[in-house]
N, C-alpha and C. Protein backbone atom coordinates (compact mmCIF):
# COMPACT_ATOMS: atom_id res chain seq x y z
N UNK A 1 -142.17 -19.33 95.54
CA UNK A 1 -142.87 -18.34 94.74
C UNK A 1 -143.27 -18.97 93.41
N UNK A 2 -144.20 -18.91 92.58
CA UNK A 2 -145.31 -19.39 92.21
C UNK A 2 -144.19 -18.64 90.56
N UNK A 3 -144.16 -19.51 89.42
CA UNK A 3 -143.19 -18.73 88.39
C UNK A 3 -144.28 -18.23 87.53
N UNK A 4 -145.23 -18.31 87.52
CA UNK A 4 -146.48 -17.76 86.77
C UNK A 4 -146.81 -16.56 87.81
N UNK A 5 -147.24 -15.30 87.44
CA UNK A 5 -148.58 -14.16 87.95
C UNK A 5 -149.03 -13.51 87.07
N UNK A 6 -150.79 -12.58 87.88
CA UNK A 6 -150.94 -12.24 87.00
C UNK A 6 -151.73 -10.97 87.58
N UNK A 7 -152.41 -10.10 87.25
CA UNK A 7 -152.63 -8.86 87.66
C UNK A 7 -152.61 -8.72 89.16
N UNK A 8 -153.46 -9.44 89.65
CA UNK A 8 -154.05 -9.18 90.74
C UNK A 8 -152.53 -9.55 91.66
N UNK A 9 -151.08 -10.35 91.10
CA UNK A 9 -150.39 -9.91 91.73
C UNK A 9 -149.30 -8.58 92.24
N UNK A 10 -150.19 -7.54 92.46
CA UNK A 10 -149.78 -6.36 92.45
C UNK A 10 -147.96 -6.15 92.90
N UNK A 11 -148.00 -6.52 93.76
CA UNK A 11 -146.87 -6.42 95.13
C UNK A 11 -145.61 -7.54 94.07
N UNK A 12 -145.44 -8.42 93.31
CA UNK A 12 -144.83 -9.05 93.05
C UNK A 12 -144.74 -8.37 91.40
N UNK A 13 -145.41 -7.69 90.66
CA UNK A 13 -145.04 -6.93 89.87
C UNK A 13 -144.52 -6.00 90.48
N UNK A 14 -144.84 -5.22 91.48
CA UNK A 14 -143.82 -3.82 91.54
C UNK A 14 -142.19 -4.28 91.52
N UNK A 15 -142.30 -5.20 92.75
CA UNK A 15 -140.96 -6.00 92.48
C UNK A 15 -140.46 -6.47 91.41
N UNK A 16 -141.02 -7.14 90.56
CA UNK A 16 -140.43 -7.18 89.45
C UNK A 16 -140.09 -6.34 88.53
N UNK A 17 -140.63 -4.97 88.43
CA UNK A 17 -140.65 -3.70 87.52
C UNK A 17 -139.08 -3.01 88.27
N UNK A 18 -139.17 -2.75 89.64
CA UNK A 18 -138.42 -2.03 90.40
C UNK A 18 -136.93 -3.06 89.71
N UNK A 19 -136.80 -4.04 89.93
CA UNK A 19 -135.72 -4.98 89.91
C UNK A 19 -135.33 -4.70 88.28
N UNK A 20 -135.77 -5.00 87.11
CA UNK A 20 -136.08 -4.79 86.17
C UNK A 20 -135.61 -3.64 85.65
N UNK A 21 -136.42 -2.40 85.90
CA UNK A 21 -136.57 -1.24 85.53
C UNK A 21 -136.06 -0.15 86.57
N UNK A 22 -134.91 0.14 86.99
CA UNK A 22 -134.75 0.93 88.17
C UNK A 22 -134.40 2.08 87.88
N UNK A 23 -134.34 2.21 86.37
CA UNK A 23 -133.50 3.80 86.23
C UNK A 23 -135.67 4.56 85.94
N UNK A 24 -136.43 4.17 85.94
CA UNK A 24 -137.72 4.19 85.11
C UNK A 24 -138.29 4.92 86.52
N UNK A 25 -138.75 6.25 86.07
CA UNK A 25 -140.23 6.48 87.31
C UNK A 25 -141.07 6.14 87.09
N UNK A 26 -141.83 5.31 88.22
CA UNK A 26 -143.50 4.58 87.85
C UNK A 26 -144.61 5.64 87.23
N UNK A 27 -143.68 7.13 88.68
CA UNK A 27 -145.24 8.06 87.52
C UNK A 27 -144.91 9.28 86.82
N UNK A 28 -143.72 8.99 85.89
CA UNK A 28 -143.52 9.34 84.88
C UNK A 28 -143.77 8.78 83.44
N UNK A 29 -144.64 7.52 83.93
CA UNK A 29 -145.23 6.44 82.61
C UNK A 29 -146.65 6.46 82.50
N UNK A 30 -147.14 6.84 81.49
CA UNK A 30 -148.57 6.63 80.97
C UNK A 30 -148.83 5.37 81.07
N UNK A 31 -150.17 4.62 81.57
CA UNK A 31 -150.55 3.38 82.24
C UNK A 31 -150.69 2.71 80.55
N UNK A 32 -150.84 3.17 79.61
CA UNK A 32 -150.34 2.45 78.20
C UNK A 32 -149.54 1.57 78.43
N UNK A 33 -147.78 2.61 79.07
CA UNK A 33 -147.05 2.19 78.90
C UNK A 33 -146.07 1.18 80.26
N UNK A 34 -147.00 1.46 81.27
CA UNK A 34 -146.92 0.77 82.42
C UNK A 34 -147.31 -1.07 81.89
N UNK A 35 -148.59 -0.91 81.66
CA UNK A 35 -149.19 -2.22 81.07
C UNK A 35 -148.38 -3.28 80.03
N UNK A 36 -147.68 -1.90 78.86
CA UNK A 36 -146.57 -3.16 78.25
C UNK A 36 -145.55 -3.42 79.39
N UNK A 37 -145.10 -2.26 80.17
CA UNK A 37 -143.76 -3.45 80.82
C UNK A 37 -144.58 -4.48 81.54
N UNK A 38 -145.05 -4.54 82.18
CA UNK A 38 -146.59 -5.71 82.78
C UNK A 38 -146.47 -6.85 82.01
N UNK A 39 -146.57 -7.01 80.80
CA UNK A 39 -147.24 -8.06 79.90
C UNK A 39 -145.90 -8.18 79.42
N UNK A 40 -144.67 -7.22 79.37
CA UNK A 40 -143.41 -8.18 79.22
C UNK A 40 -142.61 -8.76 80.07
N UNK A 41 -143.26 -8.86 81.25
CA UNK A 41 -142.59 -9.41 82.35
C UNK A 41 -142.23 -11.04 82.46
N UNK A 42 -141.07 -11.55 82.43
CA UNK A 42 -140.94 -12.81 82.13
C UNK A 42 -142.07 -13.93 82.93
N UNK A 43 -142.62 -14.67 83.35
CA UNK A 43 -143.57 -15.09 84.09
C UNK A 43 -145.19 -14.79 84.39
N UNK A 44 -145.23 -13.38 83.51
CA UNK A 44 -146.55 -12.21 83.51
C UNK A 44 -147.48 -13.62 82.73
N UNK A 45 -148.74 -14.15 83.21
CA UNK A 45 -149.40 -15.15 82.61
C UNK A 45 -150.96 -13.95 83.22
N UNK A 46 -151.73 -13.26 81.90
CA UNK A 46 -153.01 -12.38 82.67
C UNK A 46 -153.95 -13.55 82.52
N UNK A 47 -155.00 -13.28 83.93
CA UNK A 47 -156.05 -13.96 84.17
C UNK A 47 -157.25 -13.36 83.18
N UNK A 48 -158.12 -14.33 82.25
CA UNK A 48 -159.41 -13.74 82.01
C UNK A 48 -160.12 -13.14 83.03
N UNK A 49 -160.40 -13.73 84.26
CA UNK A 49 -161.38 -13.53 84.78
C UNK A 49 -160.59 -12.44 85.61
N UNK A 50 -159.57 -12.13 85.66
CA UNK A 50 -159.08 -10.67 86.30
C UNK A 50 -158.48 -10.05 85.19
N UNK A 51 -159.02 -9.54 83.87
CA UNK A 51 -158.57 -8.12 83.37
C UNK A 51 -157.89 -6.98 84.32
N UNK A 52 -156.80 -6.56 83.90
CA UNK A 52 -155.88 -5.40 84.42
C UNK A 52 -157.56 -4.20 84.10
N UNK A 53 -157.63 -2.73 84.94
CA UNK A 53 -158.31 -1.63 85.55
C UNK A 53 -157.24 -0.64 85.81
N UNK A 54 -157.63 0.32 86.04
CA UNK A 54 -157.06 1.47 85.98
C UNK A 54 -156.75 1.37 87.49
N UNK A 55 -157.76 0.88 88.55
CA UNK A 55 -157.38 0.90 90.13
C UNK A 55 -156.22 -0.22 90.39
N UNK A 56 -155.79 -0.84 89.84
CA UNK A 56 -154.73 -2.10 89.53
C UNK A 56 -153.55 -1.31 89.06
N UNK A 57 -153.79 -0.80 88.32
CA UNK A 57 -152.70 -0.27 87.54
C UNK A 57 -151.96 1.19 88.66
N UNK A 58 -153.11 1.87 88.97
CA UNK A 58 -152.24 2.63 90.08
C UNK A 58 -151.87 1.96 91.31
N UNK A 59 -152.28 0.72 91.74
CA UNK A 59 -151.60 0.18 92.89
C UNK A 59 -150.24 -0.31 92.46
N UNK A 60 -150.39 -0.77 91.56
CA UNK A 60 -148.74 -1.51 90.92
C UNK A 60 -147.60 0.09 90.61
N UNK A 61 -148.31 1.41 90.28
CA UNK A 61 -147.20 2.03 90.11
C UNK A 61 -147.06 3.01 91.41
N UNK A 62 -147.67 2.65 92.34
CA UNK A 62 -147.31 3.08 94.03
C UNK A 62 -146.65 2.03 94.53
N UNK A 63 -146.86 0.76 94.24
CA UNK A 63 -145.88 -0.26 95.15
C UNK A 63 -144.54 -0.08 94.49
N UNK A 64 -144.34 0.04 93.18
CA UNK A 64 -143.30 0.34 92.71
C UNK A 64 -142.61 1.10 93.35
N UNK A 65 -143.18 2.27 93.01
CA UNK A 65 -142.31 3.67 93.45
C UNK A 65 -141.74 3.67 94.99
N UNK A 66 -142.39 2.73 95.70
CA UNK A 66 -142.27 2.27 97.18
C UNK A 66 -140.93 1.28 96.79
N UNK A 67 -141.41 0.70 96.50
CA UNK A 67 -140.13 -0.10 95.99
C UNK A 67 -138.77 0.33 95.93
N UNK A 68 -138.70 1.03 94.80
CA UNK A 68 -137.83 1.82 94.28
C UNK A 68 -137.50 2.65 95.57
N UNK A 69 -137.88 3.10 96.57
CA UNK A 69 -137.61 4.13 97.32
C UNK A 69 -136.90 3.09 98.19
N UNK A 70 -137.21 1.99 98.23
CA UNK A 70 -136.53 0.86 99.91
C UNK A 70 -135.04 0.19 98.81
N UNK A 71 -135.06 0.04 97.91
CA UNK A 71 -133.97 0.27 96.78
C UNK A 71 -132.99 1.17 97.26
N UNK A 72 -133.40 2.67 96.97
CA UNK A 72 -132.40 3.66 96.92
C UNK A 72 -131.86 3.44 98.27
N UNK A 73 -132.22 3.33 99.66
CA UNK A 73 -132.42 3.37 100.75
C UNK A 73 -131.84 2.41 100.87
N UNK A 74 -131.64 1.06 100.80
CA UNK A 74 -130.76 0.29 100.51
C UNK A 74 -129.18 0.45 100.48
N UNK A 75 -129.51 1.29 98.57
CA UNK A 75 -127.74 1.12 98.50
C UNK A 75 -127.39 2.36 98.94
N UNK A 76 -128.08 3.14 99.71
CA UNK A 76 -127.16 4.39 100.13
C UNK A 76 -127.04 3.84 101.48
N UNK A 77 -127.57 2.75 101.98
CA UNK A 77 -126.75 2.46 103.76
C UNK A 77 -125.36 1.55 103.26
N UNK A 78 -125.51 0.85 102.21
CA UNK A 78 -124.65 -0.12 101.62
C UNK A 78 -124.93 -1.20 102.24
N UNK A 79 -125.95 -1.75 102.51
CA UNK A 79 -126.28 -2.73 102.68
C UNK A 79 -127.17 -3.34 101.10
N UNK A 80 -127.24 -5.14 101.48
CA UNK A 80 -127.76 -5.62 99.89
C UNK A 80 -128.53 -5.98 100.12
N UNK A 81 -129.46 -6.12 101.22
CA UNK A 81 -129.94 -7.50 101.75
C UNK A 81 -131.90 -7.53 100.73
């Protein structure tokens, strides 16, 4: 895995937000405030030529929340994997 991303890696930010941020609902956050955790993400490097969009920004806080749901689902079988 590549230690630099940047918007367009949707699927590897949710993961990183979910991992990160697990007590946090994705859509209980104004995309303001979605975008700073984004840009404080250790490895977060944004592309010029791909500016973050509002259609970006709701894919990252649905993969999340997906995320977060295979999470909970997780530790309630008690498995870690």
């Amino acid at each position: 895995m590549s230690k630099t991303f940047g918007w367009l890696d949707v699927q590897r930010i949710a993961e990183e937000l979910a991992d990160r941020h697990a007590s946090k609902d994705p859509y209980a956050l104004r995309f303001t405030e979605l975008r700073a955790l984004v840009e404080a993400l250790p490895g977060f490097v944004p592309d010029p030529k791909h500016p973050v969009n509002e259609k970006i920004l709701e894919t990252i806080q649905a993969n999340w929340a997906e995320e977060r749901q295979e999470l909970d689902a997780d530790e309630s079988d008690g498995s870690n994997d």
